[in-house]
C-alpha atoms as a PDB file:
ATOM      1  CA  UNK A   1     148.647  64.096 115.646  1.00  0.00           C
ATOM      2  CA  UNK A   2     152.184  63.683 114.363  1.00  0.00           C
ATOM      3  CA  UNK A   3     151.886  67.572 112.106  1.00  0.00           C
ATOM      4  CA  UNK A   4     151.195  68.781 116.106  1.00  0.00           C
ATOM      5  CA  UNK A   5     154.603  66.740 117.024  1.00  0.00           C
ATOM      6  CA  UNK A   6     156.594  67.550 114.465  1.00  0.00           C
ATOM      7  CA  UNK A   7     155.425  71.068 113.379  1.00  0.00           C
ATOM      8  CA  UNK A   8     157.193  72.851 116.341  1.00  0.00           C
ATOM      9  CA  UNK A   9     160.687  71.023 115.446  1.00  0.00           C
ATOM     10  CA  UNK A  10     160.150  71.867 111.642  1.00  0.00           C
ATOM     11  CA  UNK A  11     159.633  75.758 112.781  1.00  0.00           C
ATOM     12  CA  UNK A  12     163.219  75.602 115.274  1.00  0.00           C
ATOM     13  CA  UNK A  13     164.956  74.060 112.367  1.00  0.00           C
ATOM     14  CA  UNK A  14     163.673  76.838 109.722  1.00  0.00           C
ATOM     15  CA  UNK A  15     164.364  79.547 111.848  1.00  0.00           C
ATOM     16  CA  UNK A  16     167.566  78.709 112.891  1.00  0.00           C
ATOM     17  CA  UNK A  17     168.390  78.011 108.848  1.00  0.00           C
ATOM     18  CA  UNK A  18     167.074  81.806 108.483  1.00  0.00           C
ATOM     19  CA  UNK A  19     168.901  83.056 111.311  1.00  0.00           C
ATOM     20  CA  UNK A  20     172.204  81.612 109.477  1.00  0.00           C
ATOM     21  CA  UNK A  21     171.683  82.676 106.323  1.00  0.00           C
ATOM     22  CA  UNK A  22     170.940  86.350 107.719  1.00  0.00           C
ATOM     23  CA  UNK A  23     174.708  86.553 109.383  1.00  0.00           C
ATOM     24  CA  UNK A  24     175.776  85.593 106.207  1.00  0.00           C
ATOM     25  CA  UNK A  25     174.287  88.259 104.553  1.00  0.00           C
ATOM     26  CA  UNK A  26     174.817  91.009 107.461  1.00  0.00           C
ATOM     27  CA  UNK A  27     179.166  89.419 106.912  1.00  0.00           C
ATOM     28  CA  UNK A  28     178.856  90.329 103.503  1.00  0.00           C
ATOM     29  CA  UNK A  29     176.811  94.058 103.392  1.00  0.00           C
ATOM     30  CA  UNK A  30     179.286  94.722 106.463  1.00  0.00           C
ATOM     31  CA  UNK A  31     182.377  93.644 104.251  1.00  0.00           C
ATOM     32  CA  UNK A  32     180.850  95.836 101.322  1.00  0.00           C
ATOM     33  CA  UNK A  33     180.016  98.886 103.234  1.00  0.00           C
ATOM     34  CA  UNK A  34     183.920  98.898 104.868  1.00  0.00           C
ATOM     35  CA  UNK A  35     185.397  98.460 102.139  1.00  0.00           C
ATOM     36  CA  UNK A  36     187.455  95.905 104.206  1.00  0.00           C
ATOM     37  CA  UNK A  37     186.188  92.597 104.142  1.00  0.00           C
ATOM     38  CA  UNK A  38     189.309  90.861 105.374  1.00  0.00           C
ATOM     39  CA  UNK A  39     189.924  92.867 108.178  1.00  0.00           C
ATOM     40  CA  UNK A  40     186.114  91.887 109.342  1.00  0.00           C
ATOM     41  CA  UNK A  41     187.205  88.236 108.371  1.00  0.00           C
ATOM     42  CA  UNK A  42     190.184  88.824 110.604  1.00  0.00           C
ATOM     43  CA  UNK A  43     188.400  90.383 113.497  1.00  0.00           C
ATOM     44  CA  UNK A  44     186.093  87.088 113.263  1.00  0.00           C
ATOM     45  CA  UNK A  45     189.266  85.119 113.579  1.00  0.00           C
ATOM     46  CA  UNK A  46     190.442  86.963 116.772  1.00  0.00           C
ATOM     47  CA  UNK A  47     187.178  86.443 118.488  1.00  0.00           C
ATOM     48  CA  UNK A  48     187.017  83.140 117.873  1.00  0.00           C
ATOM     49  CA  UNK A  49     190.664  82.412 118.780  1.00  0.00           C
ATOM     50  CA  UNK A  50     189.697  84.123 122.138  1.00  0.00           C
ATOM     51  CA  UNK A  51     186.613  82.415 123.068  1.00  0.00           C
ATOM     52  CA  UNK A  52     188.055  78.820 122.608  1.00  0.00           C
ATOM     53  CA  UNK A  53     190.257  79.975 125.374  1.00  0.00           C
ATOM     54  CA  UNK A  54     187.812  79.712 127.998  1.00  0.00           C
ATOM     55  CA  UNK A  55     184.037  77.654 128.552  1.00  0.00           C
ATOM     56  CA  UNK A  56     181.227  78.602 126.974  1.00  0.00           C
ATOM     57  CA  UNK A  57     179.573  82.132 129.128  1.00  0.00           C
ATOM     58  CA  UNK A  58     176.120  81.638 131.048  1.00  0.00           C
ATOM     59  CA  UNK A  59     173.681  82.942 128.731  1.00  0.00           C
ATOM     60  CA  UNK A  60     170.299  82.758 128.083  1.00  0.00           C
ATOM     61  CA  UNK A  61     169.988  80.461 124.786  1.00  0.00           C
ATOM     62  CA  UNK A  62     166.992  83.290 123.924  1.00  0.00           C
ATOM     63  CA  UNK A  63     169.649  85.651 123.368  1.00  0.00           C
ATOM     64  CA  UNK A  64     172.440  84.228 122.392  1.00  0.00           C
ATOM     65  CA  UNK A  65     171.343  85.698 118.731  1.00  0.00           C
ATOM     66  CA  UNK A  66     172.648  88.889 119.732  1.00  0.00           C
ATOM     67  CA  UNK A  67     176.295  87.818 119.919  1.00  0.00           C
ATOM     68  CA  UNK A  68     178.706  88.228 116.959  1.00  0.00           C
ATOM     69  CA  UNK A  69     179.663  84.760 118.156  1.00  0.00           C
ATOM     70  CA  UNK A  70     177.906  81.873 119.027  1.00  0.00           C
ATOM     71  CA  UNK A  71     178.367  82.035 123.129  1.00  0.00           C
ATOM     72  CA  UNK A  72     176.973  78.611 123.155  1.00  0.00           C
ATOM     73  CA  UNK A  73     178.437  75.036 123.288  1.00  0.00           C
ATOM     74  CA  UNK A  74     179.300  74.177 119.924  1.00  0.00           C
ATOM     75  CA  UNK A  75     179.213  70.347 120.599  1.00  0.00           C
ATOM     76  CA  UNK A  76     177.162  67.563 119.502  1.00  0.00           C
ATOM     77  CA  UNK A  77     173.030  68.485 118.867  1.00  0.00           C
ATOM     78  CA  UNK A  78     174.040  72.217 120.151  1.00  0.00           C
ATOM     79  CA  UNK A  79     175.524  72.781 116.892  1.00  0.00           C
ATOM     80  CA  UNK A  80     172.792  71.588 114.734  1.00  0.00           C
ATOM     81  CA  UNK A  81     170.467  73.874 116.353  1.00  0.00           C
ATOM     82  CA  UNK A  82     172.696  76.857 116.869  1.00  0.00           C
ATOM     83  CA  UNK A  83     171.611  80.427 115.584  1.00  0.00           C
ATOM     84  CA  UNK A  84     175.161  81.247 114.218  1.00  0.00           C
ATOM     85  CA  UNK A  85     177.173  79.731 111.440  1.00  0.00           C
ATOM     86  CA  UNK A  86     180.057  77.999 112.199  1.00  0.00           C
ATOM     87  CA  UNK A  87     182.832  81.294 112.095  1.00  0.00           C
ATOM     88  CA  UNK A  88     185.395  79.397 110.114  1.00  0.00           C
ATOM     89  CA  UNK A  89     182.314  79.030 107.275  1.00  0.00           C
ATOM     90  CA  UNK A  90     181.970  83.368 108.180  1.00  0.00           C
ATOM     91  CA  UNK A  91     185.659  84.097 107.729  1.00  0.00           C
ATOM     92  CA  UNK A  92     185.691  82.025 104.363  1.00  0.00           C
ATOM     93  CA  UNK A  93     182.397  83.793 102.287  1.00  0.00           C
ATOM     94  CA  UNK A  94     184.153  87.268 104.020  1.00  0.00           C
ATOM     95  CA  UNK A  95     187.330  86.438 102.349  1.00  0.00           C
ATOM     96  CA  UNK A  96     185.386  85.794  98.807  1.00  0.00           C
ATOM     97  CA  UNK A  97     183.620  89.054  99.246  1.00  0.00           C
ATOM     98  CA  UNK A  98     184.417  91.303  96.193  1.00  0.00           C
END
């Protein structure tokens, strides 16, 4: 009885630790590939510095994987569950990128 309560919040919580560590890995091949690491680290920076402008967009939380940013609230138990690293975590491993 408890595996069938806790099994489904076990699964969220891997997959969302997956889903990190692959934009963490697509930051880095991208950097690689470019040649230009910092100017992806500095695009991050822009996006981010626009979208704290404004609220967070209507979006279907089922999708919100397919944004470069996280178009999601990033407060309280949001962030613990969200698909995207924090950016400022993205922009630092970009700027280490060799």
């Amino acid at each position: 009885l408890v595996a069938i309560i806790f099994a489904p919040l076990a699964a969220i919580l891997i997959k969302m630790a997956i889903s990190r560590s692959r934009e963490y890995i697509a930051d880095e091949t991208g950097g690689k590939i470019s040649g230009n690491p910092e100017g992806l680290a500095s695009a991050l920076e822009k996006m981010e510095r626009y979208s704290q402008g404004g609220q967070p967009m209507q979006v279907n939380e089922a999708a919100a994987h397919m944004f470069i940013l996280n178009p999601l609230s990033r407060e309280g138990m949001a962030k613990l569950f969200s698909s995207h690293p924090p950016t400022a975590e993205r922009i630092k491993r970009l700027r280490q990128v060799k």
